[in-house]
Protein backbone atom coordinates (compact mmCIF):
# COMPACT_ATOMS: atom_id res chain seq x y z
CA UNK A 1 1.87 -12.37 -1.10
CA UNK A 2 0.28 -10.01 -3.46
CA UNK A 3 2.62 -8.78 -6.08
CA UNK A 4 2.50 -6.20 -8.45
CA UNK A 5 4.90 -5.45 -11.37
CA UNK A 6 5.34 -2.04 -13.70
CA UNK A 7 3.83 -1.48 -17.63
CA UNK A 8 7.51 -2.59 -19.20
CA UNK A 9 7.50 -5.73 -17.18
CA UNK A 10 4.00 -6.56 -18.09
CA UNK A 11 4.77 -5.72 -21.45
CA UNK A 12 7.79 -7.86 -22.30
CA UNK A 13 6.10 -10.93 -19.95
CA UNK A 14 3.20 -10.36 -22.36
CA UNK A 15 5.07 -10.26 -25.43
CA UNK A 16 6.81 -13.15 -24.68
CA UNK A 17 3.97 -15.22 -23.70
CA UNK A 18 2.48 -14.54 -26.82
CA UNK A 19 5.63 -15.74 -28.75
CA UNK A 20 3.85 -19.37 -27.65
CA UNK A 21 0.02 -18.85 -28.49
CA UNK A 22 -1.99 -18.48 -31.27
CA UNK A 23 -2.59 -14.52 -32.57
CA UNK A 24 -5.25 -13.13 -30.23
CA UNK A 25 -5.46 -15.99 -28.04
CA UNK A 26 -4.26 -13.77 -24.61
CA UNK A 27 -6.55 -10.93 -25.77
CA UNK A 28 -9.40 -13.71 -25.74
CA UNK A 29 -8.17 -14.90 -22.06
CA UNK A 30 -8.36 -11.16 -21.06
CA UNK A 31 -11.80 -10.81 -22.40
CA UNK A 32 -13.19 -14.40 -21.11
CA UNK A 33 -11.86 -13.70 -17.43
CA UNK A 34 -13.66 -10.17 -17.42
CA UNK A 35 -17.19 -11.38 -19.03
CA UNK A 36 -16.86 -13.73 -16.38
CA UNK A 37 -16.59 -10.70 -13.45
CA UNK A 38 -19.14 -9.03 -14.81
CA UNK A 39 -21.48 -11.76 -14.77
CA UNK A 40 -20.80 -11.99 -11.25
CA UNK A 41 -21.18 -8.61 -10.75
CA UNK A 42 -24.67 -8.11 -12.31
CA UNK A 43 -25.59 -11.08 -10.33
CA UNK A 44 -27.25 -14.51 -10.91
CA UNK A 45 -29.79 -14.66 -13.46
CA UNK A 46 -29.58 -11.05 -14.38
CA UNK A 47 -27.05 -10.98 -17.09
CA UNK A 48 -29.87 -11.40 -19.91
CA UNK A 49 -31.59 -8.58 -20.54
CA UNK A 50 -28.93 -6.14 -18.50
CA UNK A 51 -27.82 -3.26 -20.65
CA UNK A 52 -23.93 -3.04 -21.03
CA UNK A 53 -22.29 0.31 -22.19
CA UNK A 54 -18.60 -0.31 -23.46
CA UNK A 55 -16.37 2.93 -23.31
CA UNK A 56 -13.76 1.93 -25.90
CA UNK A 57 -10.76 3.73 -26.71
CA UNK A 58 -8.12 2.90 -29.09
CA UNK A 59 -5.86 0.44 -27.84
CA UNK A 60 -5.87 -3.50 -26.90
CA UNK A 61 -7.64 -2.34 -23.40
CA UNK A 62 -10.71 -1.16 -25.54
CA UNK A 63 -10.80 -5.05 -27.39
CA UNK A 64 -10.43 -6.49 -24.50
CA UNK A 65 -13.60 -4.75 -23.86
CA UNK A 66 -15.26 -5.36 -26.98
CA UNK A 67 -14.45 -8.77 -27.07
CA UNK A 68 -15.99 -9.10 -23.61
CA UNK A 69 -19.24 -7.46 -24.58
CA UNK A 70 -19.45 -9.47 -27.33
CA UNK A 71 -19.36 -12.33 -24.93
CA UNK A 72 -21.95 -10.58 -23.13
CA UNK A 73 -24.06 -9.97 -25.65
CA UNK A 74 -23.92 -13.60 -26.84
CA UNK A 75 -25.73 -14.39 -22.87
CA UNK A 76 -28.78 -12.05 -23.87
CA UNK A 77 -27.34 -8.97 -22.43
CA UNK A 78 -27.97 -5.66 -24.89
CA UNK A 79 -24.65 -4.29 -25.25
CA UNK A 80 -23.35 -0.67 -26.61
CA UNK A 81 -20.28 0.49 -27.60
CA UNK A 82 -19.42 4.58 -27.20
CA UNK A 83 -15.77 4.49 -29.42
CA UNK A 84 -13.48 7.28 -27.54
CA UNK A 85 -10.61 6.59 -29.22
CA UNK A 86 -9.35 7.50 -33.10
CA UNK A 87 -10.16 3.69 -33.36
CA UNK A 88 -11.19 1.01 -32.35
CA UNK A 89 -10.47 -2.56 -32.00
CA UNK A 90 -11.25 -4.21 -35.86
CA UNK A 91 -11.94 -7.29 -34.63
CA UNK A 92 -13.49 -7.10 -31.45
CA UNK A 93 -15.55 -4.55 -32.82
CA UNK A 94 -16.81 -6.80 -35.29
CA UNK A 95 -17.23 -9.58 -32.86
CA UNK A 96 -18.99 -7.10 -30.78
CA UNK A 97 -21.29 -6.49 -34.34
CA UNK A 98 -21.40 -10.14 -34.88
CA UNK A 99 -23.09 -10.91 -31.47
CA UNK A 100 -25.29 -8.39 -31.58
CA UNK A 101 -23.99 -5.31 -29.98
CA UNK A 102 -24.59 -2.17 -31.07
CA UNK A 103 -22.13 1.23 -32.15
CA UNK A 104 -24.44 4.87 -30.45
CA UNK A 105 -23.33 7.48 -31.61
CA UNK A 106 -25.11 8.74 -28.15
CA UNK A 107 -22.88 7.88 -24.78
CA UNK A 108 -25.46 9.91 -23.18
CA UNK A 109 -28.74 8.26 -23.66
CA UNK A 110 -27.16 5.10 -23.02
CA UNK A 111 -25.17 5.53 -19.90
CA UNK A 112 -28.85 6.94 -18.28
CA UNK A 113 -30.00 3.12 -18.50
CA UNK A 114 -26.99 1.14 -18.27
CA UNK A 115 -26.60 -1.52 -15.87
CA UNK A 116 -23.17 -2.10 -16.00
CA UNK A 117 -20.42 -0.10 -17.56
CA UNK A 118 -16.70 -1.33 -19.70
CA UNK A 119 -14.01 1.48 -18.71
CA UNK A 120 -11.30 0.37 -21.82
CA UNK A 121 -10.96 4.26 -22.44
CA UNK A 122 -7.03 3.92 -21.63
CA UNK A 123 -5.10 0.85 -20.39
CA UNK A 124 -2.02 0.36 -18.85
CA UNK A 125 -0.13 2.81 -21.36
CA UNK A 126 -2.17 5.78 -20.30
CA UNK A 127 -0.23 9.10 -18.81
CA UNK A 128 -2.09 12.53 -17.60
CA UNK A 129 -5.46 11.27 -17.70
CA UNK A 130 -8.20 11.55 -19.33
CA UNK A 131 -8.53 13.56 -22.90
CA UNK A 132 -10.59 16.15 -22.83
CA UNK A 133 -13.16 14.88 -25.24
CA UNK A 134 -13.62 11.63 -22.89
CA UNK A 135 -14.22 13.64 -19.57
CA UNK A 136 -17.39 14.24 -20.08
CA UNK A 137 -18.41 10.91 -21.15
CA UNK A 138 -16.64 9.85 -18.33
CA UNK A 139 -18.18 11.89 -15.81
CA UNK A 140 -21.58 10.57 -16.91
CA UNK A 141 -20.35 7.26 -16.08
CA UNK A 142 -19.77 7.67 -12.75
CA UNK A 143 -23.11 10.11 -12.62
CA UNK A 144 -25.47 6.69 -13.80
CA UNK A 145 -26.28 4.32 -11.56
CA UNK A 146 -24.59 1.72 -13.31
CA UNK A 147 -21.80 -0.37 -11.84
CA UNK A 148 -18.38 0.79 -13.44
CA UNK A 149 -15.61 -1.94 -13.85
CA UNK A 150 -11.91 -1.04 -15.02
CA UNK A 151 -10.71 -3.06 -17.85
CA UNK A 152 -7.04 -3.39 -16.05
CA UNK A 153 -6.51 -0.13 -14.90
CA UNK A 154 -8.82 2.50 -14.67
CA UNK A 155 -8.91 5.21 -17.05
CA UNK A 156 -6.42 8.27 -16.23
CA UNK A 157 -4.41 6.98 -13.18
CA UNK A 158 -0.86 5.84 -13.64
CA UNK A 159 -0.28 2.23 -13.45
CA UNK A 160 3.63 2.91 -12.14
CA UNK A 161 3.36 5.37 -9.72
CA UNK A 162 -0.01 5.59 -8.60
CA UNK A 163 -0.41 8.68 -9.31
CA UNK A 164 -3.57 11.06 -10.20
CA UNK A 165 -3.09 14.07 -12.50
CA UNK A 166 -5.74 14.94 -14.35
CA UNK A 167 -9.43 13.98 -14.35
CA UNK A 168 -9.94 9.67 -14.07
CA UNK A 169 -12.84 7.57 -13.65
CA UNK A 170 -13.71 6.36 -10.85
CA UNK A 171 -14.28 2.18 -10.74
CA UNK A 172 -16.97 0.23 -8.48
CA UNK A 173 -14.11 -2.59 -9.38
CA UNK A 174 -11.33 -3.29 -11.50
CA UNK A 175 -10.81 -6.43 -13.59
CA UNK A 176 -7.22 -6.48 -13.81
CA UNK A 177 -4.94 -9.04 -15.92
CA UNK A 178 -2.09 -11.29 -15.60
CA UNK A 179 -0.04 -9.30 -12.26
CA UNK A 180 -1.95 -6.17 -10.02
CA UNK A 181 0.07 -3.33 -11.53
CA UNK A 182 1.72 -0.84 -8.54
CA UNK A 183 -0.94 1.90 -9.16
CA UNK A 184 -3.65 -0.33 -8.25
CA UNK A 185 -2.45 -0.34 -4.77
CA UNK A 186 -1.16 2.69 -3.83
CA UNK A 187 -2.43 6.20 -3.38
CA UNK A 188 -4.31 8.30 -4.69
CA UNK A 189 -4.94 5.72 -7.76
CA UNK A 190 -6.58 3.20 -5.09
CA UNK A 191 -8.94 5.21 -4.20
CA UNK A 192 -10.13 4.58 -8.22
CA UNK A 193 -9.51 1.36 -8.11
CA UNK A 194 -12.45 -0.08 -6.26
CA UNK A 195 -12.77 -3.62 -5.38
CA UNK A 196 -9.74 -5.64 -7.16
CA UNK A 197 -10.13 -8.94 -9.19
CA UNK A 198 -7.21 -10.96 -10.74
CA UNK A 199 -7.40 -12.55 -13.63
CA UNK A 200 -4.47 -15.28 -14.78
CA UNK A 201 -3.88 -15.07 -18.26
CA UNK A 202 -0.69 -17.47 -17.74
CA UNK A 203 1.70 -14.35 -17.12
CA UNK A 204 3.65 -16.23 -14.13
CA UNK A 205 5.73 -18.24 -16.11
CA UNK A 206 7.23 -14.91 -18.10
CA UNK A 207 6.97 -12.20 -15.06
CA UNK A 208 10.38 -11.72 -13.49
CA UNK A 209 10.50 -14.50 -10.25
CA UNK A 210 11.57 -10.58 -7.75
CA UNK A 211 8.32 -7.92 -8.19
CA UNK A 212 8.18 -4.16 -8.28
CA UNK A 213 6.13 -4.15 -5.68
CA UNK A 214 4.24 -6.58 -3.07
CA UNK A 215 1.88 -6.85 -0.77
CA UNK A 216 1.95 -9.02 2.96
CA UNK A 217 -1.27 -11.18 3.44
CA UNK A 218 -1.80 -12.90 6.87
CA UNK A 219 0.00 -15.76 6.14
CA UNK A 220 3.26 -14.59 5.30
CA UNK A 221 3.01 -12.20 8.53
CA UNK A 222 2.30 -15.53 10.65
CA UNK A 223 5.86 -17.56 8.86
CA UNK A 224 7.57 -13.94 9.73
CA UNK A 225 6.81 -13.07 12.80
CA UNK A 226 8.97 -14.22 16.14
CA UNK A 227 8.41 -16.70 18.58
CA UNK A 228 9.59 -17.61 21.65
CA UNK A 229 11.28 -21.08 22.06
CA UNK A 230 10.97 -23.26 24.93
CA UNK A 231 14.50 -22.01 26.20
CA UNK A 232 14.09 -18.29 25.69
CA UNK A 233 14.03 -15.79 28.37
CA UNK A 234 13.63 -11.67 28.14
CA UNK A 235 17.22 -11.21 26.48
CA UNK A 236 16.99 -13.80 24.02
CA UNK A 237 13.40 -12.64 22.99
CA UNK A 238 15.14 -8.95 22.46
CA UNK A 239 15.77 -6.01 24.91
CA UNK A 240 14.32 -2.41 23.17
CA UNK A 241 16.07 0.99 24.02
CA UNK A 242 13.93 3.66 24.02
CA UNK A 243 14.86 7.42 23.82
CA UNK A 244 11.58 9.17 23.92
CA UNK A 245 9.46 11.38 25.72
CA UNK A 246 9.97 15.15 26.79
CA UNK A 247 8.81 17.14 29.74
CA UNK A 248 6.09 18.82 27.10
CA UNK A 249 5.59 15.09 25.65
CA UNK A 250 5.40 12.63 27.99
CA UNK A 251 2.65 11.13 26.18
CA UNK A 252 4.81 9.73 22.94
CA UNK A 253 7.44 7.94 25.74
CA UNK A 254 4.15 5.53 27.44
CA UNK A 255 3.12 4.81 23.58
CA UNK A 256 6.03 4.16 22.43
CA UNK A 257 6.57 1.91 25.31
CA UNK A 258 3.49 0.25 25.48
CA UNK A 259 3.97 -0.94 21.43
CA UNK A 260 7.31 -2.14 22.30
CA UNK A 261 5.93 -4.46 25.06
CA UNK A 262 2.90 -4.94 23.13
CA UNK A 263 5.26 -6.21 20.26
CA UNK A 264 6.75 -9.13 21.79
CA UNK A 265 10.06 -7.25 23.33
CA UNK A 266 11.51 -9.45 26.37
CA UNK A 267 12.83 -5.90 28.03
CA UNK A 268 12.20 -2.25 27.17
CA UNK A 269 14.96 0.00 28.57
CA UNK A 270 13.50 3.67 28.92
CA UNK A 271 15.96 6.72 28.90
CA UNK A 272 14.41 10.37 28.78
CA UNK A 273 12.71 12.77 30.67
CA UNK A 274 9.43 10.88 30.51
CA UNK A 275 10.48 8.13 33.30
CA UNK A 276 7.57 8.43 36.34
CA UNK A 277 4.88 8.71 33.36
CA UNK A 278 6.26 4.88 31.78
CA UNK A 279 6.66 3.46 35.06
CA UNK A 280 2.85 4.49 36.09
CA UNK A 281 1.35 2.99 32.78
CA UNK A 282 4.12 0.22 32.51
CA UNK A 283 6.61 -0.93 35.57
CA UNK A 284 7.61 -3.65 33.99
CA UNK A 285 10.31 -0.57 32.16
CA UNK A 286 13.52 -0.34 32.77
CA UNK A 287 13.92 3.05 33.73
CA UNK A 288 17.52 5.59 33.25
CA UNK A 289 18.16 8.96 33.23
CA UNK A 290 20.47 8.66 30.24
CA UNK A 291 22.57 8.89 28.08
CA UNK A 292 21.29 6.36 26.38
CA UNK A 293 25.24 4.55 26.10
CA UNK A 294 25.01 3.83 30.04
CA UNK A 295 21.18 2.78 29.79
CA UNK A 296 22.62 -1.00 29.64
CA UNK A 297 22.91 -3.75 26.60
CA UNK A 298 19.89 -3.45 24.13
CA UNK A 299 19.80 -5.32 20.90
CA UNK A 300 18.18 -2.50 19.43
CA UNK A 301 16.95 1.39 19.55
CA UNK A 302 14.09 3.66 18.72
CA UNK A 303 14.41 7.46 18.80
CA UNK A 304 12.60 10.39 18.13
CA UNK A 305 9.07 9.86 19.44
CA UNK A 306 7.98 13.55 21.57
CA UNK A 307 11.71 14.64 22.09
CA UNK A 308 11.27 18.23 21.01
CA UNK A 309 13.91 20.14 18.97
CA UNK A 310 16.02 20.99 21.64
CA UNK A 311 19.85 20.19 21.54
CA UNK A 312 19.35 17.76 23.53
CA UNK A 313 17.37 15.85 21.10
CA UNK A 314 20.48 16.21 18.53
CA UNK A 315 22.73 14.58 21.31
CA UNK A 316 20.52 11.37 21.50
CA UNK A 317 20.11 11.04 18.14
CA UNK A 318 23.35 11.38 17.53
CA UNK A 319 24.63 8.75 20.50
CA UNK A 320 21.97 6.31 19.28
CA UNK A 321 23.16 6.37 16.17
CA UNK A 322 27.03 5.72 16.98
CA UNK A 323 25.81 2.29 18.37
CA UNK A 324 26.35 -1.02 16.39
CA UNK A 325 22.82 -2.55 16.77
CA UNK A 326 19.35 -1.59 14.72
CA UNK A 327 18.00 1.69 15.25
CA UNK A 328 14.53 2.98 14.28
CA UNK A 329 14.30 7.06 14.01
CA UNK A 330 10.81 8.87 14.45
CA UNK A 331 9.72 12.06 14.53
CA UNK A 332 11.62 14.66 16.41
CA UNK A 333 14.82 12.46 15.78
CA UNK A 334 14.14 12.73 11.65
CA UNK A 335 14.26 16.70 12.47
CA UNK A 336 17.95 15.89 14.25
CA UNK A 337 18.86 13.80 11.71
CA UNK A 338 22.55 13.57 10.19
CA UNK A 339 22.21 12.34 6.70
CA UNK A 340 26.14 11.03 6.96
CA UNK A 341 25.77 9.15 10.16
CA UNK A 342 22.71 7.00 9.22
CA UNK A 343 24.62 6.31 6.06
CA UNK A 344 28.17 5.36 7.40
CA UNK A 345 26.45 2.75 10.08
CA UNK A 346 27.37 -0.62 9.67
CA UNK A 347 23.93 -1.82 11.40
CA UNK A 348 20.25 -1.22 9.85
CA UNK A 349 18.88 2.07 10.34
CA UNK A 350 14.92 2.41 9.49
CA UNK A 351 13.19 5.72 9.31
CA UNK A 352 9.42 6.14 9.39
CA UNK A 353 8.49 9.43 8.54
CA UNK A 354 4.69 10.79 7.47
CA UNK A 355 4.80 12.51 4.50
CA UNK A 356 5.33 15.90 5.96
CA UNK A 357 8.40 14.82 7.62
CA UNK A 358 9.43 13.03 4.54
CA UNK A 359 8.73 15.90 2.36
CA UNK A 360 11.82 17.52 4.62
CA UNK A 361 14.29 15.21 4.23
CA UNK A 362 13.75 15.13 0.37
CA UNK A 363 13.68 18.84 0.45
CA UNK A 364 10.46 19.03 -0.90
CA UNK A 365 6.18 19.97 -0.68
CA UNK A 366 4.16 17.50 1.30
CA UNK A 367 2.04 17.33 -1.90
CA UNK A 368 4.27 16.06 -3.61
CA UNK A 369 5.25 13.22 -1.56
CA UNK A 370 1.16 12.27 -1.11
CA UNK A 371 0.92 12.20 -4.97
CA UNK A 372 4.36 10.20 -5.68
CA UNK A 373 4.12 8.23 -3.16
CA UNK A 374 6.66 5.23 -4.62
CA UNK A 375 9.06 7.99 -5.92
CA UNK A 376 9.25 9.45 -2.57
CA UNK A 377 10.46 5.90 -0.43
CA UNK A 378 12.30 4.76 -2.97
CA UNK A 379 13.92 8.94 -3.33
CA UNK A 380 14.36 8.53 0.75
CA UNK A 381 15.88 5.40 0.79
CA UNK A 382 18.12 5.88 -1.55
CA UNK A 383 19.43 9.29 0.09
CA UNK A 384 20.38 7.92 3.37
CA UNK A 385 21.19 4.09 2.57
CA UNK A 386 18.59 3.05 5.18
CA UNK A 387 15.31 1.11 5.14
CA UNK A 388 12.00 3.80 5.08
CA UNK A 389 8.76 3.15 6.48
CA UNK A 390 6.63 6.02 4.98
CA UNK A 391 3.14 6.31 6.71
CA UNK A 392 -0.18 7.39 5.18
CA UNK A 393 -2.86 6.50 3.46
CA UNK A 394 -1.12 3.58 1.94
CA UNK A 395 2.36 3.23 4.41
CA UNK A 396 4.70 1.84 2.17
CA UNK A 397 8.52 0.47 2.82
CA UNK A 398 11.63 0.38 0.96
CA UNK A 399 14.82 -1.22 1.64
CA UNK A 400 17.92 0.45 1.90
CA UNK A 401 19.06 2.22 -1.46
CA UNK A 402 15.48 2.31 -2.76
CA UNK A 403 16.04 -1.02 -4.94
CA UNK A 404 13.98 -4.42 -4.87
CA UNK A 405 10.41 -4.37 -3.77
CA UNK A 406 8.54 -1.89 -2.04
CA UNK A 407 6.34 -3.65 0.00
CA UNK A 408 2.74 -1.99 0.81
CA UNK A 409 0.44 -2.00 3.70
CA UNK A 410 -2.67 -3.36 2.79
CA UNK A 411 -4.32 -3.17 6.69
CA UNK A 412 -4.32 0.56 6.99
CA UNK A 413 -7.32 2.58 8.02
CA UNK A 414 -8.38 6.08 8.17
CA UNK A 415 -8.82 5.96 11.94
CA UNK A 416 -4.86 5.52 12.82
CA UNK A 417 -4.76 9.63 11.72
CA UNK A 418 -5.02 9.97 15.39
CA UNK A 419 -2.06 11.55 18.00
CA UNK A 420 -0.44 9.05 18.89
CA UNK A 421 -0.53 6.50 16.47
CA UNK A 422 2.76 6.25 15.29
CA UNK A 423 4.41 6.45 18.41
CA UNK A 424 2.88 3.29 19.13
CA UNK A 425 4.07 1.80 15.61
CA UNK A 426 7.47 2.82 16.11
CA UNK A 427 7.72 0.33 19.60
CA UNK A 428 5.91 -2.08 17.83
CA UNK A 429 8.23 -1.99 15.09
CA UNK A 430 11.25 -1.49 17.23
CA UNK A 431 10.60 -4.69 19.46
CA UNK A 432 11.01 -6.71 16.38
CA UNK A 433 13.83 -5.41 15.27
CA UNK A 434 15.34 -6.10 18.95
CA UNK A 435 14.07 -9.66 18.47
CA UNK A 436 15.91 -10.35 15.34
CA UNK A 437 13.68 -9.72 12.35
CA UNK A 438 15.54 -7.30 9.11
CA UNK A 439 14.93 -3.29 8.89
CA UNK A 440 12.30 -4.67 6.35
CA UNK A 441 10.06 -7.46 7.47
CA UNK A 442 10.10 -5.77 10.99
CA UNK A 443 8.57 -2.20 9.45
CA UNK A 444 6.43 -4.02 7.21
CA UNK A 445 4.87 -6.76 9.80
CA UNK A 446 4.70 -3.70 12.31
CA UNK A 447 2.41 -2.00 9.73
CA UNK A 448 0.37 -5.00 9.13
CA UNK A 449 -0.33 -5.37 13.03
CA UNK A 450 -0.93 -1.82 13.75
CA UNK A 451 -3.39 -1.71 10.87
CA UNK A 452 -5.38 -4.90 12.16
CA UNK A 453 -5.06 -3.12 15.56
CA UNK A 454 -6.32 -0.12 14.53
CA UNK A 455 -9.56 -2.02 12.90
CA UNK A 456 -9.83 -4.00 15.54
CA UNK A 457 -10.23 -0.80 18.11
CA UNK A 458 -12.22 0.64 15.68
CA UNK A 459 -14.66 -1.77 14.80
CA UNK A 460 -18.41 -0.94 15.27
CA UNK A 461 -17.30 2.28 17.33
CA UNK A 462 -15.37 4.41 15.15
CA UNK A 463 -12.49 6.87 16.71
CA UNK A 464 -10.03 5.46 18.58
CA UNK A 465 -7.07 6.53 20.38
CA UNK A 466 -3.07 5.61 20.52
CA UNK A 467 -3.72 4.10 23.64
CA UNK A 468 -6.48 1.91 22.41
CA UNK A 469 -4.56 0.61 18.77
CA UNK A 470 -1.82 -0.35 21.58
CA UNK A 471 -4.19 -2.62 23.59
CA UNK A 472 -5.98 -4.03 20.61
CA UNK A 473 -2.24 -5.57 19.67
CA UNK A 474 -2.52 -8.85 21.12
CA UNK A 475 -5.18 -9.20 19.52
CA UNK A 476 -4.04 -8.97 16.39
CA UNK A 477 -1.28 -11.18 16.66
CA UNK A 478 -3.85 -13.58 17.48
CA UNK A 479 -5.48 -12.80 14.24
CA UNK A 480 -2.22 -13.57 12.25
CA UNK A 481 -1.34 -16.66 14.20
CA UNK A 482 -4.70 -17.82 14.06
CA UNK A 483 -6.32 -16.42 10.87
């Protein structure tokens, strides 16, 4: 598990820790672990005579980049400081001085032949982004053909939220200390973030034991993740309800479908006007005309997927929700959505809006949901007392009442922005909810597999459809079971 925690947690762990070391000792950690990255970074045998610039601001993120060109420096690489900030570091800037680095009073000349550059313009404290009198340094940064590396975070996103509001720089990689912090892996701020490197500075044994937010890696998908059992058979392996599908939308019924089977269901009962489409592409469906109380026992139910706004779409919404087992709502059903049912159920309710439809329920722009991306699950999930599964560029999920975790999906690609997609997600998702797994790990392993699935389609090809993600499932739940 990847885990991530916010700037006052980090804080306190830090100041704690350093309770029990000597003075400076967890700046000098800092500083060893990111000489060490950059090393790697310039590659083997060309860290003497490489040329370094340091963009130092003010604060301990611009020592722990002075200390680290010093150590630099000290390996035959020529190293220059540009101070940003109303000032600097006293004594990493004197170590810096000590082991020969240099103070330009220049940026310019030296960014056109660095090698490598130090983003410590702003750390971890930084809001708004970048000054104005650091932009264009900045921007001649990223202009050079140097490699730039983020000292922890890089300059002008928000470490919290993610978020991006004024001018940042952008980072080849980030060095980052101690825990990830949440803006390193979420939207926009990501995108900044570049290739991510951890370094432990012995934070673990201060950081709370629950994070802010975390991240599934294959292995904790694999212990998750259902199994049959030598006595199982279709009802104990879970039987999915699904209310999808319109005349005008037949489409979103077979997808949904086919990533309910394609998830592991042992049954998928069908109700909607969609039934000789599912029983072409999948006969293995229980087929009814509805409602979806006489469709027969299910353990749980998906709705919404291509059901139009009709009233008819209200009804099944509404009937789905009056039953006592796990019910996903997507798409159309979000739009028929009574805030007071989902939050008088007794049994888990997950929504898994994009952020358009997410933008609605909140009441809202769709801008603002794409640049506060954490505020917005955690806003939803508090608001209706359900579990939210909020797709994009980074799909996040939050549990019900918008506390604990939010756990991020670190699989996603570009090429699931396709019609289709999420239909597909929302059986997949559904099927494990009707085989047991909580609101939760079932949105959150759904993401991880339609992510893989989508890579999987797309690999060495590029677009894909719905209908390909869906086959490219079992493969990879062969990819989690057998990493």
């Amino acid at each position: 598990m990847r885990t991530a925690h916010h700037v006052e947690t980090v804080r306190a762990a830090e100041a704690a820790l350093m309770t029990r070391l000597p003075e400076g000792a967890l700046m000098q950690r800092a500083a060893a672990g990111l000489a060490a990255a950059c090393c790697s970074l310039l590659g083997k045998g060309r860290v003497y005579g490489s040329r370094v610039v340091l963009l130092v601001g003010s604060g301990d993120n611009g020592g722990d980049a002075l200390y680290a060109g010093a150590r630099l420096a000290r390996r035959g690489a020529g190293v220059t400081a540009v101070l940003l900030g109303a000032r600097a570091h006293g004594a990493g800037l004197a170590a810096l001085r000590a082991a020969g680095g240099r103070v330009t009073e220049d940026p310019y000349e030296a960014l056109a032949a660095a090698d490598l550059v130090l983003d410590g313009i702003t750390g971890i404290g930084g809001v708004g982004g970048l000054r104005p009198e650091a932009v264009p340094v900045a921007r001649a940064a990223r202009g050079s053909d140097a490699v730039v590396v983020a000292v922890d975070l890089p300059s002008g996103v928000d470490a919290d939220s993610g978020e991006v509001t004024g001018e940042a720089l952008r980072a080849d990689a980030t060095v980052t200390f101690g825990t990830y912090k949440p803006g390193l892996l979420v939207d926009p701020a990501r995108e900044y973030a570049g290739a991510l490197r951890l370094v432990d500075i012995g934070l673990a044994a201060t950081l709370p034991s629950v994070p802010d937010v975390e991240a599934l890696q294959h292995q904790d998908v694999a212990r998750t993740l259902p199994a049959p059992a030598a006595e199982s058979d279709k009802y104990r392996r879970g039987v999915l309800g699904v209310v999808a599908g319109s005349e005008r939308y037949p489409g979103a019924a077979v997808l949904a479908v086919a990533g309910a089977l394609r998830g592991g269901a042992g049954a998928v009962r069908y109700v909607g006007h969609a039934r000789e489409a599912v029983i072409a592409a999948h006969p293995e469906t229980l087929v009814h005309a509805g409602p979806p109380g006489k469709a027969g026992r299910v353990q749980a139910w998906v709705v919404g997927p291509g059901l139009g706004e009709g009233p008819g779409a209200r009804v099944a919404v509404a009937e789905v929700l009056a039953s006592d087992v796990p019910v996903l709502v997507d798409a159309d059903g979000l739009r028929a959505l009574d805030p007071d049912a989902v939050r008088e159920r007794a049994a888990p309710t997950l929504l898994t809006p994009h952020a358009g439809e997410a933008a609605a329920l909140l009441g809202t722009d769709r801008a603002a949901v794409e640049a506060g991306r954490l505020a917005a699950v955690r806003a939803l999930a508090a608001r209706y007392s359900a579990t939210v599964l909020l797709k994009g560029s980074t799909t996040l999920v939050c549990g019900p009442g918008g506390s604990g975790p939010v756990r991020l999906n670190p699989t996603g690609t570009p090429w699931l922005a396709t019609a289709g997609s999420g239909d597909v997600l929302s059986g997949l998702a559904g099927s494990l909810l009707a085989a047991g797994l909580g609101a939760v790990d079932a949105a959150s392993c759904a993401a991880y597999l339609h992510g893989l699935a989508a890579r999987r389609a797309a690999a060495g090809t590029g677009p894909i459809t719905a209908t390909e993600v869906a086959d490219a499932l079992r493969g990879a739940w062969q990819d989690v079971r057998e990493p």
